[in-house]
C-alpha atoms as a PDB file:
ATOM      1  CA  UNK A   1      11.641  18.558  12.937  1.00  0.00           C
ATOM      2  CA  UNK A   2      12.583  15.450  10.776  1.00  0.00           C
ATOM      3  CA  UNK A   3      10.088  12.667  10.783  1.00  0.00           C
ATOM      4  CA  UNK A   4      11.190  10.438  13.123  1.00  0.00           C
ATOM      5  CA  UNK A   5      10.957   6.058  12.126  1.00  0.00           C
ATOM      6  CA  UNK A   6      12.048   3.003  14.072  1.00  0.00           C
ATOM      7  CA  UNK A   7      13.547   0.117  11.917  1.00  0.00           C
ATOM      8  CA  UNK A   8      13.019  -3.561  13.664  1.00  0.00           C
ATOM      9  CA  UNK A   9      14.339  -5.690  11.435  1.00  0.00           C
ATOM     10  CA  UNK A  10      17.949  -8.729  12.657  1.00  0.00           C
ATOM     11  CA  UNK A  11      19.059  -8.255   8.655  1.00  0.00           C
ATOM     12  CA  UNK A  12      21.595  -5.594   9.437  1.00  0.00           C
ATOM     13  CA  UNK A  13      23.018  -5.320   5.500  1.00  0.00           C
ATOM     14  CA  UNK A  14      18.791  -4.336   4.956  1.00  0.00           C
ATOM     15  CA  UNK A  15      19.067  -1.866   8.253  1.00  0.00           C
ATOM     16  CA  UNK A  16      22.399  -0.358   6.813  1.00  0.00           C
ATOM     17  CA  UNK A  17      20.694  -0.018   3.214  1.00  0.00           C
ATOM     18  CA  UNK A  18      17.621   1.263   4.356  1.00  0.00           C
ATOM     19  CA  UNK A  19      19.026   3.727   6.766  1.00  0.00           C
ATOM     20  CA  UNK A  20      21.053   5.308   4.650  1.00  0.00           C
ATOM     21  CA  UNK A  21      18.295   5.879   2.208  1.00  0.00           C
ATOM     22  CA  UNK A  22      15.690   6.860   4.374  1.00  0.00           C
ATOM     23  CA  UNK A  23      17.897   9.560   5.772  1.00  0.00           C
ATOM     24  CA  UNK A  24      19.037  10.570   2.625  1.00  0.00           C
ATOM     25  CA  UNK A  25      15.776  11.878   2.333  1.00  0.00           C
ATOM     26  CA  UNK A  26      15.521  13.525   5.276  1.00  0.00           C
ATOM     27  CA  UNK A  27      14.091  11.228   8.353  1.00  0.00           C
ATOM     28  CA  UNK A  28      15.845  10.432  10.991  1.00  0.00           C
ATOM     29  CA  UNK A  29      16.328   6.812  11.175  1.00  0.00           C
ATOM     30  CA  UNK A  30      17.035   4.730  14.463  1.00  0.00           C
ATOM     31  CA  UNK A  31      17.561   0.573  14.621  1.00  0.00           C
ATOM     32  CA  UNK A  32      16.682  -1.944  16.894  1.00  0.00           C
ATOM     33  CA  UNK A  33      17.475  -6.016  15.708  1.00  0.00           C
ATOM     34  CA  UNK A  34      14.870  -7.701  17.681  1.00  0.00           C
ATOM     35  CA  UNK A  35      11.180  -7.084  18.971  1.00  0.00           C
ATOM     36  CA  UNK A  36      12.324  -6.551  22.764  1.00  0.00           C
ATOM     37  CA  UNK A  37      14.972  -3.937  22.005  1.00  0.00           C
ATOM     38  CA  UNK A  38      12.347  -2.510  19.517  1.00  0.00           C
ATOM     39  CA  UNK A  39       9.178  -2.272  22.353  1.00  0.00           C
ATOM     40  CA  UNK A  40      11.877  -0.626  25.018  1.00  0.00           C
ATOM     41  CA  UNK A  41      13.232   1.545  22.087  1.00  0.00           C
ATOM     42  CA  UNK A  42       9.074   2.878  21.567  1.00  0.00           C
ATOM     43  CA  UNK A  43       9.009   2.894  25.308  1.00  0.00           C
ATOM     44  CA  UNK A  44      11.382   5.656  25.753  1.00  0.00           C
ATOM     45  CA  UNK A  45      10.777   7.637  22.646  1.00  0.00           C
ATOM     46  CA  UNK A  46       8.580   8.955  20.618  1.00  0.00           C
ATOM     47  CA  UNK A  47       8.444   8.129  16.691  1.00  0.00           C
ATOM     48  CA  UNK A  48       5.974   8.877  13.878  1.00  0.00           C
ATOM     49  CA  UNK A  49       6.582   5.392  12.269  1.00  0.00           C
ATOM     50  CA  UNK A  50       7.712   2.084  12.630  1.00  0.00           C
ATOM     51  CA  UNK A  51       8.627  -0.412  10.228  1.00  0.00           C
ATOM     52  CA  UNK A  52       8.824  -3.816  11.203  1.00  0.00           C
ATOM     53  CA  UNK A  53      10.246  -6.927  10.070  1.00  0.00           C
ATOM     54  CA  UNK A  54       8.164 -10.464  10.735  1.00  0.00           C
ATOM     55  CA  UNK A  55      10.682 -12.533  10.909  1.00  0.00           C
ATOM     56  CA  UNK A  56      12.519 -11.482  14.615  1.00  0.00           C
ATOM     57  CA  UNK A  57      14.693 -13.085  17.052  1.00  0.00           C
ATOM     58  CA  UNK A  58      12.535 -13.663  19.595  1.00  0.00           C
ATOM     59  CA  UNK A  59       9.702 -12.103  20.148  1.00  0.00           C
ATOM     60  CA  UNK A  60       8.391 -12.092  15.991  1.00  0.00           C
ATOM     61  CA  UNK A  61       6.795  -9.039  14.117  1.00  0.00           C
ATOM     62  CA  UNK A  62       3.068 -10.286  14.785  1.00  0.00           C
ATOM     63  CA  UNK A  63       3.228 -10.273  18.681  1.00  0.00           C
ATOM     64  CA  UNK A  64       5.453  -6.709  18.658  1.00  0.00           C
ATOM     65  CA  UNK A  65       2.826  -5.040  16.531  1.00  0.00           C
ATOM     66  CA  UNK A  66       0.466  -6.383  18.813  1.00  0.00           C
ATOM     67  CA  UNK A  67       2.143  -4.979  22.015  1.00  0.00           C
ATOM     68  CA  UNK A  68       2.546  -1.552  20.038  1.00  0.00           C
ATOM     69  CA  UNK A  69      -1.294  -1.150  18.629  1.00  0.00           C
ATOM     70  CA  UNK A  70      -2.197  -2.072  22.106  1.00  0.00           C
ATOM     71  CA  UNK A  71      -1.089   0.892  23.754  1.00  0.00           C
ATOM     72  CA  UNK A  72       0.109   3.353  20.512  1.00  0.00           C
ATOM     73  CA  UNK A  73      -1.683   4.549  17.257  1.00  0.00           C
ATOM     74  CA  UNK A  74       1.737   4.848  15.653  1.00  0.00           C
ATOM     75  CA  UNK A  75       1.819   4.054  11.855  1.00  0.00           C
ATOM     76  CA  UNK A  76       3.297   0.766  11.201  1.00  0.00           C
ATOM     77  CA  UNK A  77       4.621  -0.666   8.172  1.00  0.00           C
ATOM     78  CA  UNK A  78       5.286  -4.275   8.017  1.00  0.00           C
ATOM     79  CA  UNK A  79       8.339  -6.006   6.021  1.00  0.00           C
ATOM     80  CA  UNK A  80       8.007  -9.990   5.156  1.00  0.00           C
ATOM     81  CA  UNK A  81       9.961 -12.261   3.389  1.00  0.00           C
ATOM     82  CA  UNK A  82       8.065 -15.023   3.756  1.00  0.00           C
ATOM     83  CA  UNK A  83       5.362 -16.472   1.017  1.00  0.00           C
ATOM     84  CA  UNK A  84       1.967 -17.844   3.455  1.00  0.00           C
ATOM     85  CA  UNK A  85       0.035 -14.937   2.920  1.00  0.00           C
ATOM     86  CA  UNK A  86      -1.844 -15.664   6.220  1.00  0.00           C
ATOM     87  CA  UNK A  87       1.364 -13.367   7.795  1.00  0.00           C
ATOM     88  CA  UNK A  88      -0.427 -10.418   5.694  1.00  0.00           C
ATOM     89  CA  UNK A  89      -3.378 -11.179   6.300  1.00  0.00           C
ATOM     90  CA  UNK A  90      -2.796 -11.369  10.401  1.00  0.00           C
ATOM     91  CA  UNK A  91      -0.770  -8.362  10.376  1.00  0.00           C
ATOM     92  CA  UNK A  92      -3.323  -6.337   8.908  1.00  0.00           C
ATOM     93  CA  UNK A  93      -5.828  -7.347  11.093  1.00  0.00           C
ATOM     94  CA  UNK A  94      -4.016  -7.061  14.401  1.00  0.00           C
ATOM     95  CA  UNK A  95      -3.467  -3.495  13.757  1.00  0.00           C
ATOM     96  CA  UNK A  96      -0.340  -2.808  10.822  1.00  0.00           C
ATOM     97  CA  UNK A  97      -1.366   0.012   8.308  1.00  0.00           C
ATOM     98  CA  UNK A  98       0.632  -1.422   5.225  1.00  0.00           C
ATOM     99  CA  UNK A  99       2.517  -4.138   4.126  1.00  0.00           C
ATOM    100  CA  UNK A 100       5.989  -4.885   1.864  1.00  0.00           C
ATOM    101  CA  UNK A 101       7.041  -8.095   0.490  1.00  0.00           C
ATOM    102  CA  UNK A 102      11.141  -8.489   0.555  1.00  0.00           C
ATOM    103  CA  UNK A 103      12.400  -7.770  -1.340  1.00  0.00           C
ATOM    104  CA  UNK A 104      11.655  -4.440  -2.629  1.00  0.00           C
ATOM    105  CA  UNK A 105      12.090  -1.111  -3.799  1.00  0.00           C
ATOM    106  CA  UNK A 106      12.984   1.280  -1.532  1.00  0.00           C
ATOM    107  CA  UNK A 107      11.282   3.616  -3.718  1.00  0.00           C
ATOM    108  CA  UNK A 108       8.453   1.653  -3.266  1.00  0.00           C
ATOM    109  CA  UNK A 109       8.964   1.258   0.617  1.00  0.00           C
ATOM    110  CA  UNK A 110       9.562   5.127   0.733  1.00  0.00           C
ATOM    111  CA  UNK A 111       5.604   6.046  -1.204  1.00  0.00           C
ATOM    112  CA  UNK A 112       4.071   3.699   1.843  1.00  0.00           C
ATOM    113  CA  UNK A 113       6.178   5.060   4.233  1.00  0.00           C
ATOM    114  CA  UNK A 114       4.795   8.629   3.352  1.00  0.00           C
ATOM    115  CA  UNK A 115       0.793   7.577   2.586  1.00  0.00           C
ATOM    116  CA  UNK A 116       0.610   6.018   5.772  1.00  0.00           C
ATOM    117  CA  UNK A 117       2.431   8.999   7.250  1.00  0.00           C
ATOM    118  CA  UNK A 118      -0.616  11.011   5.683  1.00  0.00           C
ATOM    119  CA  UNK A 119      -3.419   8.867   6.780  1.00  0.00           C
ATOM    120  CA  UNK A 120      -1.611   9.119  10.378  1.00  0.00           C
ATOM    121  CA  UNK A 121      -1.929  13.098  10.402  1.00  0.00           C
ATOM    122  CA  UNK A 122      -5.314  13.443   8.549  1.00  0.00           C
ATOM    123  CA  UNK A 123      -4.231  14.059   5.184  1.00  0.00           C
ATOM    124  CA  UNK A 124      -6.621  12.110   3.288  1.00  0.00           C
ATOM    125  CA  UNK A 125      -9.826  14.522   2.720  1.00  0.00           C
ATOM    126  CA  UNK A 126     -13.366  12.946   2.163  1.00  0.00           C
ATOM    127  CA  UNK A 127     -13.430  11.430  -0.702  1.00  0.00           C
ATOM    128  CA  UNK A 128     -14.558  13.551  -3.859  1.00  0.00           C
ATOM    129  CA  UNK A 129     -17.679  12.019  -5.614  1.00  0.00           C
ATOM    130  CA  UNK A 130     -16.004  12.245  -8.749  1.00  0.00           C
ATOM    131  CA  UNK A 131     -11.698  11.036  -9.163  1.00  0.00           C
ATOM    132  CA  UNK A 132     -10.434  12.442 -12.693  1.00  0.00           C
ATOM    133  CA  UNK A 133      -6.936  11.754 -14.142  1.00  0.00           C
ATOM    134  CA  UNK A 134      -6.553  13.120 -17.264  1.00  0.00           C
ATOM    135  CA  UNK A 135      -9.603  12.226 -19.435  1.00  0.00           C
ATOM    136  CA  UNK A 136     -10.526   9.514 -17.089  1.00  0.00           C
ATOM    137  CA  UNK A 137     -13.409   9.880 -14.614  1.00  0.00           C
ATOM    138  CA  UNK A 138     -14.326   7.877 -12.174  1.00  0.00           C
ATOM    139  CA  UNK A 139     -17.949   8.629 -10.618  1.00  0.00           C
ATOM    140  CA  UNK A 140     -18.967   7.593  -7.233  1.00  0.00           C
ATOM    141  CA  UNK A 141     -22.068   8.436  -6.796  1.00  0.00           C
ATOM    142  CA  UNK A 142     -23.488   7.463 -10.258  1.00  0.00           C
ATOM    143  CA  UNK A 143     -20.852   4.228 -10.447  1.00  0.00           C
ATOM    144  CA  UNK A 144     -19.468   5.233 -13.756  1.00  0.00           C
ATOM    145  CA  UNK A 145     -16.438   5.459 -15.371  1.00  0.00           C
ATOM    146  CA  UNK A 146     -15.841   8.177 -18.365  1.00  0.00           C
ATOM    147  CA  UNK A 147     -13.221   8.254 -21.170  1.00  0.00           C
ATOM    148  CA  UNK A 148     -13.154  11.628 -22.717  1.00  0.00           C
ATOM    149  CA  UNK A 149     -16.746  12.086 -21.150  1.00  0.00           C
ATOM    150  CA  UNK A 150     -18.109   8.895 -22.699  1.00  0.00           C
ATOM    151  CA  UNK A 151     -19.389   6.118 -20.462  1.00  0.00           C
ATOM    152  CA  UNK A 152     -17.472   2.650 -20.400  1.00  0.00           C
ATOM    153  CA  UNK A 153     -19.699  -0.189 -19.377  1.00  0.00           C
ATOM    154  CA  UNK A 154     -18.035  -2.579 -17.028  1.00  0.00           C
ATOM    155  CA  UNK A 155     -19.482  -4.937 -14.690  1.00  0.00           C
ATOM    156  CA  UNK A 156     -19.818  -3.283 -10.713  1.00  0.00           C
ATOM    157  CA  UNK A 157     -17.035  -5.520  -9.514  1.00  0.00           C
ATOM    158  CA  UNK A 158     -14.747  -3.955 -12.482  1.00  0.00           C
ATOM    159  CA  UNK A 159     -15.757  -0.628 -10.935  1.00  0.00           C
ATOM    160  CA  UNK A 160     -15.172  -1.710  -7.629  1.00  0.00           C
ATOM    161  CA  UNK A 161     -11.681  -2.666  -8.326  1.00  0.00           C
ATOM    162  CA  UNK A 162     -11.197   0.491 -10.678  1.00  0.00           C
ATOM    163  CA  UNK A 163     -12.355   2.631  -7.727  1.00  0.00           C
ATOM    164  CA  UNK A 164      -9.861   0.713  -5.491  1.00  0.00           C
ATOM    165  CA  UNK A 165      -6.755   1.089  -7.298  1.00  0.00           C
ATOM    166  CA  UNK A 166      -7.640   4.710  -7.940  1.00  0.00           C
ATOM    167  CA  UNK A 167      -8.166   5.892  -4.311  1.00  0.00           C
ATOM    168  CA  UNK A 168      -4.745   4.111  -4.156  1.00  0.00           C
ATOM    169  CA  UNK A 169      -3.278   5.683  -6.944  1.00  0.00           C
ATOM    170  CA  UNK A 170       0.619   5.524  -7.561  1.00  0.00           C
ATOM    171  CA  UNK A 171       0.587   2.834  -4.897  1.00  0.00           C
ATOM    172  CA  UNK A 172       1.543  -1.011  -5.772  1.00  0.00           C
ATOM    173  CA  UNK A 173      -1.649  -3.379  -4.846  1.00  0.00           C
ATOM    174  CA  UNK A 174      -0.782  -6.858  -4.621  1.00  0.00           C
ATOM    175  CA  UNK A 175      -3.627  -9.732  -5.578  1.00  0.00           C
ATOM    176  CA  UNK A 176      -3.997 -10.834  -1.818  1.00  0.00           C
ATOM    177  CA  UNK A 177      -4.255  -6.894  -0.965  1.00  0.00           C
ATOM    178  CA  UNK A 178      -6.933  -6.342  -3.448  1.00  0.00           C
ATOM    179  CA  UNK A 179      -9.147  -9.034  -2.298  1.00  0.00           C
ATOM    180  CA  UNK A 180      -8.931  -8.620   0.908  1.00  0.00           C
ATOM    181  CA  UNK A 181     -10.206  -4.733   0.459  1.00  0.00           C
ATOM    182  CA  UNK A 182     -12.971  -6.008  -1.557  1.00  0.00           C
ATOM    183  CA  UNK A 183     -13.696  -9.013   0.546  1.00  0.00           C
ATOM    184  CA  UNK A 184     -17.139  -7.970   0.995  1.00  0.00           C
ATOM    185  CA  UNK A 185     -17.958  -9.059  -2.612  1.00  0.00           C
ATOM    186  CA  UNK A 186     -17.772 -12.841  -3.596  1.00  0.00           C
ATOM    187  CA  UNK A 187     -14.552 -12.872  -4.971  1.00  0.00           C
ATOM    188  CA  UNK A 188     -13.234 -16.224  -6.133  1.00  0.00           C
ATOM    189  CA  UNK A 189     -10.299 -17.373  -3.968  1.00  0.00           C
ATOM    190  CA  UNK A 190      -7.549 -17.662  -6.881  1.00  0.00           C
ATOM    191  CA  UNK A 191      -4.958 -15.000  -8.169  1.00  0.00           C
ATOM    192  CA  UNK A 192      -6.586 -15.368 -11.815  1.00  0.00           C
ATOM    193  CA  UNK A 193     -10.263 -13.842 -10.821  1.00  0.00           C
ATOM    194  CA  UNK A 194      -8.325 -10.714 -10.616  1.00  0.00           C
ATOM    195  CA  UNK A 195      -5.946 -10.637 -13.605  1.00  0.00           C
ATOM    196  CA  UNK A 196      -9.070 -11.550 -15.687  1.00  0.00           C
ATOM    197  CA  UNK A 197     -11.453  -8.417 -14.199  1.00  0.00           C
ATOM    198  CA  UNK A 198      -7.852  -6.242 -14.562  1.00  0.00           C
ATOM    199  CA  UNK A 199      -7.861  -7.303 -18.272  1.00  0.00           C
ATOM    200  CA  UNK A 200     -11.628  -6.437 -18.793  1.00  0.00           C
ATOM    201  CA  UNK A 201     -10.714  -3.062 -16.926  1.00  0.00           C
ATOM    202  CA  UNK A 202      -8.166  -2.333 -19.566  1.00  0.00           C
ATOM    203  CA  UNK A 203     -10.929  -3.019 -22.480  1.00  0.00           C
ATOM    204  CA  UNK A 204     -12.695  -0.989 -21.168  1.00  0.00           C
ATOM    205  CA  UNK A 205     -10.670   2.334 -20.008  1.00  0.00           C
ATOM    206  CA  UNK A 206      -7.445   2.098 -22.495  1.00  0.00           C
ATOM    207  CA  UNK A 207      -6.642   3.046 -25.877  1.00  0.00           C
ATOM    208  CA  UNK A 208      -4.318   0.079 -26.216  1.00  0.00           C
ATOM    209  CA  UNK A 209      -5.067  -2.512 -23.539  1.00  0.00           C
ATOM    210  CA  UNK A 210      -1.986  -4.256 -24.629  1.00  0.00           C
ATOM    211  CA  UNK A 211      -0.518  -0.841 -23.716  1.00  0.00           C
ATOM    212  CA  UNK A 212      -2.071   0.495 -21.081  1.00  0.00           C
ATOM    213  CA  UNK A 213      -1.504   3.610 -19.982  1.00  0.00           C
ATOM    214  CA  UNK A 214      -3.441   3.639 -16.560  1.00  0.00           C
ATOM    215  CA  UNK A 215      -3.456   0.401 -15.020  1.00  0.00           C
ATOM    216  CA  UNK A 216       0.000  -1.294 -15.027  1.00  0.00           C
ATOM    217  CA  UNK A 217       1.397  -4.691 -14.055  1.00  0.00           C
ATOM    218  CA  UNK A 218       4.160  -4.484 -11.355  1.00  0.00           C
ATOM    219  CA  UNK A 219       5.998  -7.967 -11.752  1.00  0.00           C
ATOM    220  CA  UNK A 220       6.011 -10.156  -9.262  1.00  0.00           C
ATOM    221  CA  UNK A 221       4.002  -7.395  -7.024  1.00  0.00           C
ATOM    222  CA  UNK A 222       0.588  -6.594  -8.477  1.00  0.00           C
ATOM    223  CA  UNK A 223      -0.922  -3.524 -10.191  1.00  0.00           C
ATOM    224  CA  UNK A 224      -1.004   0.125  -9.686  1.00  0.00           C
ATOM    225  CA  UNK A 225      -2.852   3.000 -11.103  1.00  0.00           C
ATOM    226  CA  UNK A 226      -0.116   5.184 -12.588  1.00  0.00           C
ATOM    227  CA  UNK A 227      -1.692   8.216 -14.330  1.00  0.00           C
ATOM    228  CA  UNK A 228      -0.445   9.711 -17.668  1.00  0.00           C
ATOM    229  CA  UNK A 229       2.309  11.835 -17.175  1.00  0.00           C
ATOM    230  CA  UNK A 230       0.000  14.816 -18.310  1.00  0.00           C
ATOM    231  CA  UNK A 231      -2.440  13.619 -15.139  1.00  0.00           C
ATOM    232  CA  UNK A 232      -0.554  12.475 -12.874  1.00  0.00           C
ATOM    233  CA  UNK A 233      -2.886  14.652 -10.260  1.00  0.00           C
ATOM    234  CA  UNK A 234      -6.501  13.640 -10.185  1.00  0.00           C
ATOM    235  CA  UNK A 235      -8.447  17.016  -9.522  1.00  0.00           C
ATOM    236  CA  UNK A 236     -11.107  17.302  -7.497  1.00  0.00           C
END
């Protein structure tokens, strides 16, 4: 059966693009233009995701996802165009699994689409102690990171945030997303704290930090953990 996904978004150009992609690869797409339409749409059938525009006609993204968690475990993946990162922030909280800024890739949109698809049916294992990528280790237990099996001192917040973008490997973490993960340290509340513990990161893990190999700047988006093409599979 092809994964079924519910698109609730008024921009019908977006709907058309999207649909066509998504079932291009294989799901079967359906499309609703506002949050009512969308809530009687879940009412009658049954989906394994929804993706779900902020910005509605009426009743707006915040208050649907809302109504859905309420009642419906369903994975939900939440599109925003606009820049108060509060909207994030809220939709995370009242229940969406992921966020995407507009505008995107639909590549992008497509690798959150199928890791929250994954968390949804149990496919995340427990954790290993120790991630690897190549010659890169990261070690839980014993909060260290190895290069070709020598330690690289970094401070635990620079592990923390290592640790973070690794268990999220090959997926794009913006600033706001990173903090608010990490929230239970004492982050500073401006963009910068990151990009400078990013940069110390780099010193610390890359052969070039100029040219990093491992953690990469996504314009405009925020950074991702993109293995070596040799590793692109951390083994257990």
């Amino acid at each position: 059966m092809p994964t079924r996904v519910l698109l609730i978004d008024d921009d019908a150009r977006l709907v058309e693009m999207l649909g066509g992609y998504l079932r291009g690869r294989g799901y079967q797409v359906d499309a609703c233009g506002d949050g009512e339409s969308g809530l009687q749409t879940l009412r009658r059938a049954e989906y394994d995701a929804v993706i779900l525009d902020i910005m509605l006609p009426g009743i707006d993204g915040l208050e649907v996802c809302r109504r859905v968690r309420a009642t419906s475990p369903i994975p939900i993946l939440m599109l925003t165009a606009r820049g108060d990162d509060m909207d994030r922030i809220v939709g995370l909280e009242i229940g969406a699994d992921d966020y995407l800024p507009k505008p995107f890739n639909p590549r992008e949109l497509m690798a959150r689409l199928a890791a929250v698809l994954r968390r949804a049916h149990g496919g995340e294992s427990k954790p290993t102690e120790v991630l690897r990528f190549g010659f890169l280790e990261i070690d839980r237990a014993a909060r260290e990171v190895r290069v070709r099996g020598q330690r690289r001192e970094m401070t635990g917040r620079q592990f923390d945030l290592l640790l973070l973008l690794a268990e999220r490997a090959g997926r794009v973490q913006s600033r706001e997303q990173l903090m608010d993960a990490l929230k239970g340290e004492e982050w500073d509340n401006v963009d910068r704290s990151i990009d400078v513990h990013i940069s110390r990161i780099r010193q610390a893990i890359e052969d070039d930090p100029k040219q990093p190999r491992f953690v990469q700047t996504v314009r405009g988006a925020g950074y991702v953990l993109t293995p070596p093409a040799e590793a692109r599979k951390p083994s257990p």
